[in-house]
N, C-alpha and C. Protein backbone atom coordinates (compact mmCIF):
# COMPACT_ATOMS: atom_id res chain seq x y z
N UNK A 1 -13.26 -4.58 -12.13
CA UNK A 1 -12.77 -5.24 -13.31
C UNK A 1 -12.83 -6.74 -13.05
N UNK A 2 -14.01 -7.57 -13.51
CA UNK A 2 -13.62 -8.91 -13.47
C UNK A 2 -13.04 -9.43 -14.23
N UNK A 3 -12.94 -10.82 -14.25
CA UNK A 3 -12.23 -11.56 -15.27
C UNK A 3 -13.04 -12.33 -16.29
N UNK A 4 -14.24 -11.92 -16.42
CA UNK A 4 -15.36 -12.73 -17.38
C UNK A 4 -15.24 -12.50 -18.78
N UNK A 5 -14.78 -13.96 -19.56
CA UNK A 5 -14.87 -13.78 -20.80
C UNK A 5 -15.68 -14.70 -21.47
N UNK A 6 -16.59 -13.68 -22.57
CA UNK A 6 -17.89 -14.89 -23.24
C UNK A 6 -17.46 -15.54 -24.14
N UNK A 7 -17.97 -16.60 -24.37
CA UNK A 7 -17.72 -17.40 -25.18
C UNK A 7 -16.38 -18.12 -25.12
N UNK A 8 -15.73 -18.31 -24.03
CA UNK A 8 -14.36 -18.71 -23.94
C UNK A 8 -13.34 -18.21 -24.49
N UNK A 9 -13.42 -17.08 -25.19
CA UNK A 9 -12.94 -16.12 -26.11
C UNK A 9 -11.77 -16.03 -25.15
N UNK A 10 -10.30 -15.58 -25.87
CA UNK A 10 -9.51 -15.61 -24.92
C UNK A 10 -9.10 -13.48 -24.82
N UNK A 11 -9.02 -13.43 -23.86
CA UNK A 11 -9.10 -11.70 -23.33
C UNK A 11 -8.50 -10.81 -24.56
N UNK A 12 -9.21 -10.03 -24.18
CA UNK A 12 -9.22 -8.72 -25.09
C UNK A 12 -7.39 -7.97 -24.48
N UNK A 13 -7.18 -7.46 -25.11
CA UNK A 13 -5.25 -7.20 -24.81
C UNK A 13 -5.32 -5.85 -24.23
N UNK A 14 -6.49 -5.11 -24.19
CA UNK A 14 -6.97 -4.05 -23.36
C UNK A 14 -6.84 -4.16 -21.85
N UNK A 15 -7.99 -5.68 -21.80
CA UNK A 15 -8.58 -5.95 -20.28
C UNK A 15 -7.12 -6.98 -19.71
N UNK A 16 -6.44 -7.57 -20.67
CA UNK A 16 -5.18 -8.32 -20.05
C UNK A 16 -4.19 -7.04 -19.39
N UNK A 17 -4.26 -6.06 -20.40
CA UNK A 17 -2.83 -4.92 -19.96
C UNK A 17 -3.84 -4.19 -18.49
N UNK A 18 -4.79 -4.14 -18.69
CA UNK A 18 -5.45 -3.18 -17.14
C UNK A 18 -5.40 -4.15 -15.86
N UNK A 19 -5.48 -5.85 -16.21
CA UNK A 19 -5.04 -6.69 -15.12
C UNK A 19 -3.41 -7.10 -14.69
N UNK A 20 -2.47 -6.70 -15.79
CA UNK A 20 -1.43 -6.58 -15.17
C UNK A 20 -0.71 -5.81 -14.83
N UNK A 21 -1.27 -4.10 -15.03
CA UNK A 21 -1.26 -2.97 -14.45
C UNK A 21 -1.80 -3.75 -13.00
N UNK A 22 -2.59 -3.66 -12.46
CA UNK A 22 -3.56 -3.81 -11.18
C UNK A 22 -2.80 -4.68 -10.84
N UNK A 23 -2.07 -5.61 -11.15
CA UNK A 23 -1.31 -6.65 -10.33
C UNK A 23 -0.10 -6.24 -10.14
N UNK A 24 0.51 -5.48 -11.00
CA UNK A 24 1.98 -4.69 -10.75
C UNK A 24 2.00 -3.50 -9.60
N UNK A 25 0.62 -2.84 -9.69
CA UNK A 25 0.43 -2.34 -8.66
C UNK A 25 0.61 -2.42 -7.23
N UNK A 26 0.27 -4.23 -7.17
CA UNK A 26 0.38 -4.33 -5.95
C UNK A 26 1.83 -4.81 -5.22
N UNK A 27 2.29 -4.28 -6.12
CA UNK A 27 4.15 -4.25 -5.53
C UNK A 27 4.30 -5.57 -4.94
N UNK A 28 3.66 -7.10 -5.26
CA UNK A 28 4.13 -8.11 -5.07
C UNK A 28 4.62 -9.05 -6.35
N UNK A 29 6.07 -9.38 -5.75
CA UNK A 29 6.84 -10.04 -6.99
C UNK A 29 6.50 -11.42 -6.05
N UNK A 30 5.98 -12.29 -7.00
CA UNK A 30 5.67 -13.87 -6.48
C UNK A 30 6.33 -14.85 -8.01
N UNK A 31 6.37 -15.85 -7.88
CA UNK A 31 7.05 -16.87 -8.96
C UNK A 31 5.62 -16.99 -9.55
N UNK A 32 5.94 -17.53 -10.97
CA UNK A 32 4.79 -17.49 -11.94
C UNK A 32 3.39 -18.54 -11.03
N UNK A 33 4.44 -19.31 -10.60
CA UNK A 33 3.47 -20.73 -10.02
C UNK A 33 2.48 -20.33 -8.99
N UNK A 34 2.88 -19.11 -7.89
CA UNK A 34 2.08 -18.57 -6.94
C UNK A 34 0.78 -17.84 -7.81
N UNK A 35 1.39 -17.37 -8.84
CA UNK A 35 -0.08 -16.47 -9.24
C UNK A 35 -1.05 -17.80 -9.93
N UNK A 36 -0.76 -18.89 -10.78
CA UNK A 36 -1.45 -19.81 -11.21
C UNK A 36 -2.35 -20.33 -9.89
N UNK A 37 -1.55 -20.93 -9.20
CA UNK A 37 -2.04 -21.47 -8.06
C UNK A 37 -3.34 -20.58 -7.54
N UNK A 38 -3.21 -18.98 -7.32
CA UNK A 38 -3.88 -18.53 -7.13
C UNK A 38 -5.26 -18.65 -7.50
N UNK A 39 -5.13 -18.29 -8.76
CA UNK A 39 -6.40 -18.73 -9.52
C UNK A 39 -7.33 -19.65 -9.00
N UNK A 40 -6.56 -20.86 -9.41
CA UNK A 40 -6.87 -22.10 -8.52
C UNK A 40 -7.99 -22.18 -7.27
N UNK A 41 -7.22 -21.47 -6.47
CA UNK A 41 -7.37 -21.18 -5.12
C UNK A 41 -8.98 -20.60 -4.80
N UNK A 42 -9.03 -19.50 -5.94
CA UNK A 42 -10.16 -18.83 -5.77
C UNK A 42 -11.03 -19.38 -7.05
N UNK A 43 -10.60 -20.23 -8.05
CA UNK A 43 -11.95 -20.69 -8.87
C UNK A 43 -12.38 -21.80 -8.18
N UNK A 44 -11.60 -22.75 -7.06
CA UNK A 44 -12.93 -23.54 -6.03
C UNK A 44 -13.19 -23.13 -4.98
N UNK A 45 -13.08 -21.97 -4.95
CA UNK A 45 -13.60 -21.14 -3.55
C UNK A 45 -15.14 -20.20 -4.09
N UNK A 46 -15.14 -20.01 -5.27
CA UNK A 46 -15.96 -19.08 -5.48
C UNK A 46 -16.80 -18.89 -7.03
N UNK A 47 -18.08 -18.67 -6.68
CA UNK A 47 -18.86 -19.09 -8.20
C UNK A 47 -18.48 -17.44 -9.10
N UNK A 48 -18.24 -16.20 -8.61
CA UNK A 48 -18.52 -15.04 -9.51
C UNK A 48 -16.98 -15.47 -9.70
N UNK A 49 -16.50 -13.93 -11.28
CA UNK A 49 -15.05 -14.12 -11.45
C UNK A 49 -14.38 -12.93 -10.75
N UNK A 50 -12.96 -13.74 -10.64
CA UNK A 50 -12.72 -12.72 -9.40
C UNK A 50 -11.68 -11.20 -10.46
N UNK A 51 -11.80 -9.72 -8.94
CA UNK A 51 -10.86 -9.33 -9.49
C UNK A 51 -9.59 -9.17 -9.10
N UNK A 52 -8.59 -8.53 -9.98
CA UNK A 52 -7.39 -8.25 -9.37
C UNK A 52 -7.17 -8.67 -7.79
N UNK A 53 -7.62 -7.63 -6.64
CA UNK A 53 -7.61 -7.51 -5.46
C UNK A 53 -7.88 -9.53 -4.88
N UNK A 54 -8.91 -9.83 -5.49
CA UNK A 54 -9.11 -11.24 -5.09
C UNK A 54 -8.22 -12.05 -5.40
N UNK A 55 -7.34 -12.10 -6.41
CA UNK A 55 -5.89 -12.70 -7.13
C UNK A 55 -5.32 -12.34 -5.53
N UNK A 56 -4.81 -11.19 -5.56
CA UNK A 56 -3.93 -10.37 -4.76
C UNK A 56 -4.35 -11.38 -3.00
N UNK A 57 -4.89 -11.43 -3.07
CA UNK A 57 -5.36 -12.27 -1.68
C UNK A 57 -5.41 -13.92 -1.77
N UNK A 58 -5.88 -14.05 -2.99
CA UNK A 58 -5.30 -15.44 -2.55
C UNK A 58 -4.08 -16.19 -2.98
N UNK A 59 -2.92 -15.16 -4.13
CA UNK A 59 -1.53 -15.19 -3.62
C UNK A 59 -1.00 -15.46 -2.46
N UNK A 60 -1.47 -14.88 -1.56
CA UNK A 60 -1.00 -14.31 -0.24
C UNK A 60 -1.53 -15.74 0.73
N UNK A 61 -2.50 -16.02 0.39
CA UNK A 61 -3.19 -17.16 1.02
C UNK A 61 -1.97 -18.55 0.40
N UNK A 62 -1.94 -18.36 -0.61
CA UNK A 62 -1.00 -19.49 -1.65
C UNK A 62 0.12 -19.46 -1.05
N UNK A 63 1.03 -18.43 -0.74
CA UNK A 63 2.37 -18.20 0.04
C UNK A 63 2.77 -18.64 1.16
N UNK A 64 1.91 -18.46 1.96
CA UNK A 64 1.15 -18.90 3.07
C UNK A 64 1.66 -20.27 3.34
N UNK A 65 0.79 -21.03 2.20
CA UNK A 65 0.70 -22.51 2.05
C UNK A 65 2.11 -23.04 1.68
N UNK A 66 2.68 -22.51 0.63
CA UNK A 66 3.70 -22.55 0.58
C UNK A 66 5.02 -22.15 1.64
N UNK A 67 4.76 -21.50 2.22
CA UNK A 67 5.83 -21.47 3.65
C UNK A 67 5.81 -22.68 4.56
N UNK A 68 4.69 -23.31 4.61
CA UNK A 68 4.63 -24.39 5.21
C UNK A 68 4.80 -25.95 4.48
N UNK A 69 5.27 -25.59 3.30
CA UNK A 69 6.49 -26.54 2.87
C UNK A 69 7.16 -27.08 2.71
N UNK A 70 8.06 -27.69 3.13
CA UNK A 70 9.06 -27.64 3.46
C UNK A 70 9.92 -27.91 1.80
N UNK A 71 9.43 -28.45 0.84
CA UNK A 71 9.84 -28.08 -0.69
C UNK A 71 9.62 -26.88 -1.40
N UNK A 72 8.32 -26.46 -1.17
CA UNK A 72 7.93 -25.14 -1.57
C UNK A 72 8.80 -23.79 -1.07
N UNK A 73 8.95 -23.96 0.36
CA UNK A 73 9.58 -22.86 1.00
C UNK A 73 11.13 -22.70 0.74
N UNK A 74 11.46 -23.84 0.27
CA UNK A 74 13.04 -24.00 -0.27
C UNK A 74 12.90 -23.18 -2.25
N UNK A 75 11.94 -23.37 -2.47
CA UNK A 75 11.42 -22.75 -3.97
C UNK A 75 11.21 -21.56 -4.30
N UNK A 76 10.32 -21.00 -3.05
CA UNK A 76 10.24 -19.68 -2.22
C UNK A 76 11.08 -18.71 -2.05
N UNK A 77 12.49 -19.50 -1.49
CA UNK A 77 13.50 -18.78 -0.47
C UNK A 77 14.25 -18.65 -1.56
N UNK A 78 14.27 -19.54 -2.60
CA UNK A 78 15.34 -19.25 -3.96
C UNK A 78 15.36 -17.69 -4.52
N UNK A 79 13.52 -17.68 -5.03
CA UNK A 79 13.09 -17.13 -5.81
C UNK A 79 12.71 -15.65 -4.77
N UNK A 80 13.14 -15.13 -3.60
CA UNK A 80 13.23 -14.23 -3.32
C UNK A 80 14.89 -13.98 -3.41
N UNK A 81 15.76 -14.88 -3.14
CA UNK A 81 17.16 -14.52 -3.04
C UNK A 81 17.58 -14.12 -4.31
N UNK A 82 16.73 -14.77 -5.53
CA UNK A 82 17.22 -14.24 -6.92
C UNK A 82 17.08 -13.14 -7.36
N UNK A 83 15.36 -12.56 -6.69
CA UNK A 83 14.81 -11.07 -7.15
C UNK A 83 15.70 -10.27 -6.05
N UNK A 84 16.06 -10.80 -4.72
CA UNK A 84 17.18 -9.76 -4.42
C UNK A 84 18.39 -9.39 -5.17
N UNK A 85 18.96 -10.86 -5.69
CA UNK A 85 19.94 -10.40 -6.31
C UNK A 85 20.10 -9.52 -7.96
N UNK A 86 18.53 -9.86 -8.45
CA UNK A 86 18.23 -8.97 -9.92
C UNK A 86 18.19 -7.24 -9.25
N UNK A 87 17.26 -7.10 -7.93
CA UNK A 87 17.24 -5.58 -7.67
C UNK A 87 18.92 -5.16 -7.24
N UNK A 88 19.67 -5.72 -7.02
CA UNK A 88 20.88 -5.69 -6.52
C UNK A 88 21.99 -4.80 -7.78
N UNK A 89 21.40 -5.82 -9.28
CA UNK A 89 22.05 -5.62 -10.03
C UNK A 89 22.10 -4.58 -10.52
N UNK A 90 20.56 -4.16 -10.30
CA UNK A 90 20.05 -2.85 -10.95
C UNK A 90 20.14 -2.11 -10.36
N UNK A 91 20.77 -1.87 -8.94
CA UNK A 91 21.32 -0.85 -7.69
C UNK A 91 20.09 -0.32 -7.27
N UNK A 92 19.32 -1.43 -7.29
CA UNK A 92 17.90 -0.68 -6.11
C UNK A 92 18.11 -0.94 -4.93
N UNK A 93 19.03 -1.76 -4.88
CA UNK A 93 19.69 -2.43 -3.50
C UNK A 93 21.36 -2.24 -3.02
N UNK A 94 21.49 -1.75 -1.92
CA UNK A 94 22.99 -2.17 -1.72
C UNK A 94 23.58 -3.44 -2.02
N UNK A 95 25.24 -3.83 -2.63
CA UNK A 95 25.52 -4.19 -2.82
C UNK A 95 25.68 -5.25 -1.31
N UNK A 96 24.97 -6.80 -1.33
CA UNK A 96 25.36 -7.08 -0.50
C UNK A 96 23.86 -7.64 0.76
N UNK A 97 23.15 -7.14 -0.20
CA UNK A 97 21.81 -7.21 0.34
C UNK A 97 21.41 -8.79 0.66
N UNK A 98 21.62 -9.31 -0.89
CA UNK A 98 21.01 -10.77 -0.97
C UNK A 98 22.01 -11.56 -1.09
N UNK A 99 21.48 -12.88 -0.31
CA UNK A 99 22.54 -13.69 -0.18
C UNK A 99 23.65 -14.32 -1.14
N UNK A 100 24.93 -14.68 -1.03
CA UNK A 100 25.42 -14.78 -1.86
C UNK A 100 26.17 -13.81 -2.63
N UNK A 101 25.98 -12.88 -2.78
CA UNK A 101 26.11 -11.84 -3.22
C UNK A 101 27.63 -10.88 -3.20
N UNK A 102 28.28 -10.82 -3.89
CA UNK A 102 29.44 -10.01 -3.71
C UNK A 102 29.84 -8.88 -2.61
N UNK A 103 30.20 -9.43 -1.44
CA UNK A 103 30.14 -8.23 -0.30
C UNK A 103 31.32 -8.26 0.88
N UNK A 104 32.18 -9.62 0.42
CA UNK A 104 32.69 -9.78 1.44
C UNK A 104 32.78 -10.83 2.36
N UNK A 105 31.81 -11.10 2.15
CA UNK A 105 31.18 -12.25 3.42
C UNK A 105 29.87 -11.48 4.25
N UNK A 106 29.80 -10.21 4.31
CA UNK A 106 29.03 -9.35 4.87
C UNK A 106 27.57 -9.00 4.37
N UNK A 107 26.73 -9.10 5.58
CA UNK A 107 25.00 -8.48 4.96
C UNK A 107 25.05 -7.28 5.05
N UNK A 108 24.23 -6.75 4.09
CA UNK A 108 24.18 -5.21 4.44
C UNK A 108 22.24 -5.06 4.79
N UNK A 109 22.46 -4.45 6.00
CA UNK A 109 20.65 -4.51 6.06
C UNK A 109 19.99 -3.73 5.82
N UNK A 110 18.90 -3.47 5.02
CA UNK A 110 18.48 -2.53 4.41
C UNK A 110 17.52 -1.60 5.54
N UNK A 111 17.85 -0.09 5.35
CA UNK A 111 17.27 0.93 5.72
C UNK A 111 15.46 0.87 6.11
N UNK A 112 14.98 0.86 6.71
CA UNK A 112 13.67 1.39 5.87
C UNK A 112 13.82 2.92 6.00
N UNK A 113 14.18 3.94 6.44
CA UNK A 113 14.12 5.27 5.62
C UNK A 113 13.72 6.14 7.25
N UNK A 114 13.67 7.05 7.29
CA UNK A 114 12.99 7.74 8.44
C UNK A 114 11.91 7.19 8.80
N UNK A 115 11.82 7.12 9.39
CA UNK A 115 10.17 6.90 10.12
C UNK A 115 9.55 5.22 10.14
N UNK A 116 10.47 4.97 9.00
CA UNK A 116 10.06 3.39 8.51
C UNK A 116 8.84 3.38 7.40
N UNK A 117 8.68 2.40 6.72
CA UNK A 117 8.04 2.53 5.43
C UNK A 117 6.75 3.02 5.13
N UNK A 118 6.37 3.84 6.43
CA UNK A 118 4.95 4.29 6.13
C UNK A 118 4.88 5.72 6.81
N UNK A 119 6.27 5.73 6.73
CA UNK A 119 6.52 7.47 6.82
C UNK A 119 5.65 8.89 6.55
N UNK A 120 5.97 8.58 5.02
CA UNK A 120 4.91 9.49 4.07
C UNK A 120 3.82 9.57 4.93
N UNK A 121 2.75 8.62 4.37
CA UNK A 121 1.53 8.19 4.84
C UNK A 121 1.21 8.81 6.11
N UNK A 122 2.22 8.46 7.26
CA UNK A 122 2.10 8.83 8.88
C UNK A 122 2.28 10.45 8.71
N UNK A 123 3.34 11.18 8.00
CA UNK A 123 3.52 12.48 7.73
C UNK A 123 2.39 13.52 7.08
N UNK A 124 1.91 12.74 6.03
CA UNK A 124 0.17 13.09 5.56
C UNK A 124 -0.47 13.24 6.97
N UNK A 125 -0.71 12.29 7.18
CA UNK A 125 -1.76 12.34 8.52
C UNK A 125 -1.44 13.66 9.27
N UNK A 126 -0.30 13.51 9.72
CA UNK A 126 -0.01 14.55 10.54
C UNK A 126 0.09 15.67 10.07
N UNK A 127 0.46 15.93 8.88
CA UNK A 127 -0.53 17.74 8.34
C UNK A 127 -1.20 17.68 8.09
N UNK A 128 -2.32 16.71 8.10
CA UNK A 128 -4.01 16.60 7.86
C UNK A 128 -4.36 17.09 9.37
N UNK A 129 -4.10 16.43 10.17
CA UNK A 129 -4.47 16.76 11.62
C UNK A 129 -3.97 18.67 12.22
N UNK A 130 -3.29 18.88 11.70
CA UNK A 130 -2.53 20.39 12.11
C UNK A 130 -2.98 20.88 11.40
N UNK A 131 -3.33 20.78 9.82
CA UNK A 131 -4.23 21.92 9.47
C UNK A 131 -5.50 21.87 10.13
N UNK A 132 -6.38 20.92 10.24
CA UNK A 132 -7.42 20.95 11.10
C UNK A 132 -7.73 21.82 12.51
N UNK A 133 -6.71 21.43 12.96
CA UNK A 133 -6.51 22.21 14.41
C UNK A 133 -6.17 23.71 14.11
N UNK A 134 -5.41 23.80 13.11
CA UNK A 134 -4.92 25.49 12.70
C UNK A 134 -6.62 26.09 12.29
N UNK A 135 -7.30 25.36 11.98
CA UNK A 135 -8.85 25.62 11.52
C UNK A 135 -9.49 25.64 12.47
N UNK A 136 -9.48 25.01 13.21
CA UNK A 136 -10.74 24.82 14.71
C UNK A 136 -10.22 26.30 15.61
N UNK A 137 -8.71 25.94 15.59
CA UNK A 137 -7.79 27.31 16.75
C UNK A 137 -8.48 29.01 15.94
N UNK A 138 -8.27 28.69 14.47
CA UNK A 138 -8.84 30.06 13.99
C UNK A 138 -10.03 30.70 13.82
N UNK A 139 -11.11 29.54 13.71
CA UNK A 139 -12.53 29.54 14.22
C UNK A 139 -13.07 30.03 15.23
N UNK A 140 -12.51 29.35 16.54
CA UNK A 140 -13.05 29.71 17.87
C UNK A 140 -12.20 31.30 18.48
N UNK A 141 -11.26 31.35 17.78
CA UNK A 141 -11.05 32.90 18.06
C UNK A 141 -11.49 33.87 17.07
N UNK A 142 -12.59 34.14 15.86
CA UNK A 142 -13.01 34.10 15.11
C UNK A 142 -14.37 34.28 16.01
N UNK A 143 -14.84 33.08 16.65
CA UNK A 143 -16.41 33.21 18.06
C UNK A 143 -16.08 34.33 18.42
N UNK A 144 -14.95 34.18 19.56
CA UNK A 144 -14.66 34.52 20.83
C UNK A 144 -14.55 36.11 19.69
N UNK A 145 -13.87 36.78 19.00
CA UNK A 145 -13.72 37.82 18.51
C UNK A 145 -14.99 38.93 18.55
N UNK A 146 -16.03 37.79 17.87
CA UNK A 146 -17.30 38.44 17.49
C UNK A 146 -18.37 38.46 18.36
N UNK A 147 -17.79 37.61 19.67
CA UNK A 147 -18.84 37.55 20.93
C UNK A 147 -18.29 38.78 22.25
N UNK A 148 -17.02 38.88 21.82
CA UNK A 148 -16.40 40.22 22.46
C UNK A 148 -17.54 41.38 21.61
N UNK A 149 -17.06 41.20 20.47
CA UNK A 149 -17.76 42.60 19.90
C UNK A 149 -19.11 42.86 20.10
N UNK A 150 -19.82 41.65 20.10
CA UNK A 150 -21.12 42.00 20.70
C UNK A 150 -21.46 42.54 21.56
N UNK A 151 -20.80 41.74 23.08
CA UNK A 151 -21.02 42.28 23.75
C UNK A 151 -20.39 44.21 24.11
N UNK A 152 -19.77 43.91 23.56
CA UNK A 152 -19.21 45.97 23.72
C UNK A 152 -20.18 46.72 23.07
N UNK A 153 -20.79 46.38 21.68
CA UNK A 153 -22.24 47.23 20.82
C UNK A 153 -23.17 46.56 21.70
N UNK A 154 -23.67 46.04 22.96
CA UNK A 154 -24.01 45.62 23.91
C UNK A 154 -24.31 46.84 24.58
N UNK A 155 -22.70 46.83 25.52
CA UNK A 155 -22.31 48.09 26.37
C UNK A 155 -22.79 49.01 26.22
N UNK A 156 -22.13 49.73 24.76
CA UNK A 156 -22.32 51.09 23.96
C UNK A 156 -23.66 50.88 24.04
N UNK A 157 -24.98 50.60 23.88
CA UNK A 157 -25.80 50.73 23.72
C UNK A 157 -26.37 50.98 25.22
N UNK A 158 -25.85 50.27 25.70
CA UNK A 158 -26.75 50.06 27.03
C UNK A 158 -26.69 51.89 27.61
N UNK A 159 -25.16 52.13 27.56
CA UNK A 159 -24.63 53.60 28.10
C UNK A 159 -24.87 54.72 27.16
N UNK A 160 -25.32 54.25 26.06
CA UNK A 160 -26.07 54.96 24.93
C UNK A 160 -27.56 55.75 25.36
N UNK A 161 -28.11 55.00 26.14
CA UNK A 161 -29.55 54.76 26.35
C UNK A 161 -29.82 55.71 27.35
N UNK A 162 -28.55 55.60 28.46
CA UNK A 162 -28.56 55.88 30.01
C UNK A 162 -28.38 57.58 30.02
């Protein structure tokens, strides 16, 4: 999905809603200014138009730049303490998460979950790999089954003969 529009025409409300699907996707909340900047970033870096994924990277490149700030990173540090405190409100977060925050005086530090955040993923793998092996283990005794049997209609034959 690029971003090419003819005639300067401004985007079709189709191809705008499938680019901010694809950007919501990528589960990064940045301030409006990081995604502009972005743009930026990659229309003097590069003659084709970019997609989603190329936004998505040079955000990340933009953030970057911005951490090394020392105004920006104060702009930064706001605008994550605020989206902590909006997920907070909405109890995606313990109470207490983001700074400031009604708790006591106390942080509460967030979980990542069993395994840590790539649990799932690591858990996939690992019944991808065990069924495999449950396949290879049932295979080769499956050989070994039918190379026994041979050889015995082998035998029988041989003492068949005799």
């Amino acid at each position: 999905m690029r971003g090419m529009y003819p005639n300067a025409r401004k985007p079709d409300p189709a191809i705008a809603q499938a680019w901010a699907t694809a950007l919501a996707r990528s589960r990064r909340t940045y301030p409006a200014a990081v995604w502009r900047e972005a743009v930026t970033v990659w229309a003097v870096s590069h003659s084709e138009p970019p997609t989603p994924h190329d936004i998505i990277v040079s955000a990340g490149q933009v953030i970057d730049a911005w951490q090394s700030d020392p105004r920006r990173s104060v702009d930064l540090e706001s605008f994550r303490n605020a989206n902590l405190r909006a997920r907070e409100a909405r109890g995606e977060l313990p109470v207490g998460t983001a700074p400031e925050s009604p708790s006591g005086g106390q942080r509460v530090e967030i979980e990542a979950g069993p395994g840590g955040k790539h649990a799932a993923g690591r858990k996939a793998w690992e019944n991808l790999r065990a069924e495999l092996r449950r396949r290879r283990e049932a295979e080769a005794a499956a050989e070994k089954a039918a190379r026994l049997e041979a050889e015995r209609s082998a035998a029988d034959a041989v003492e068949g003969a005799a």
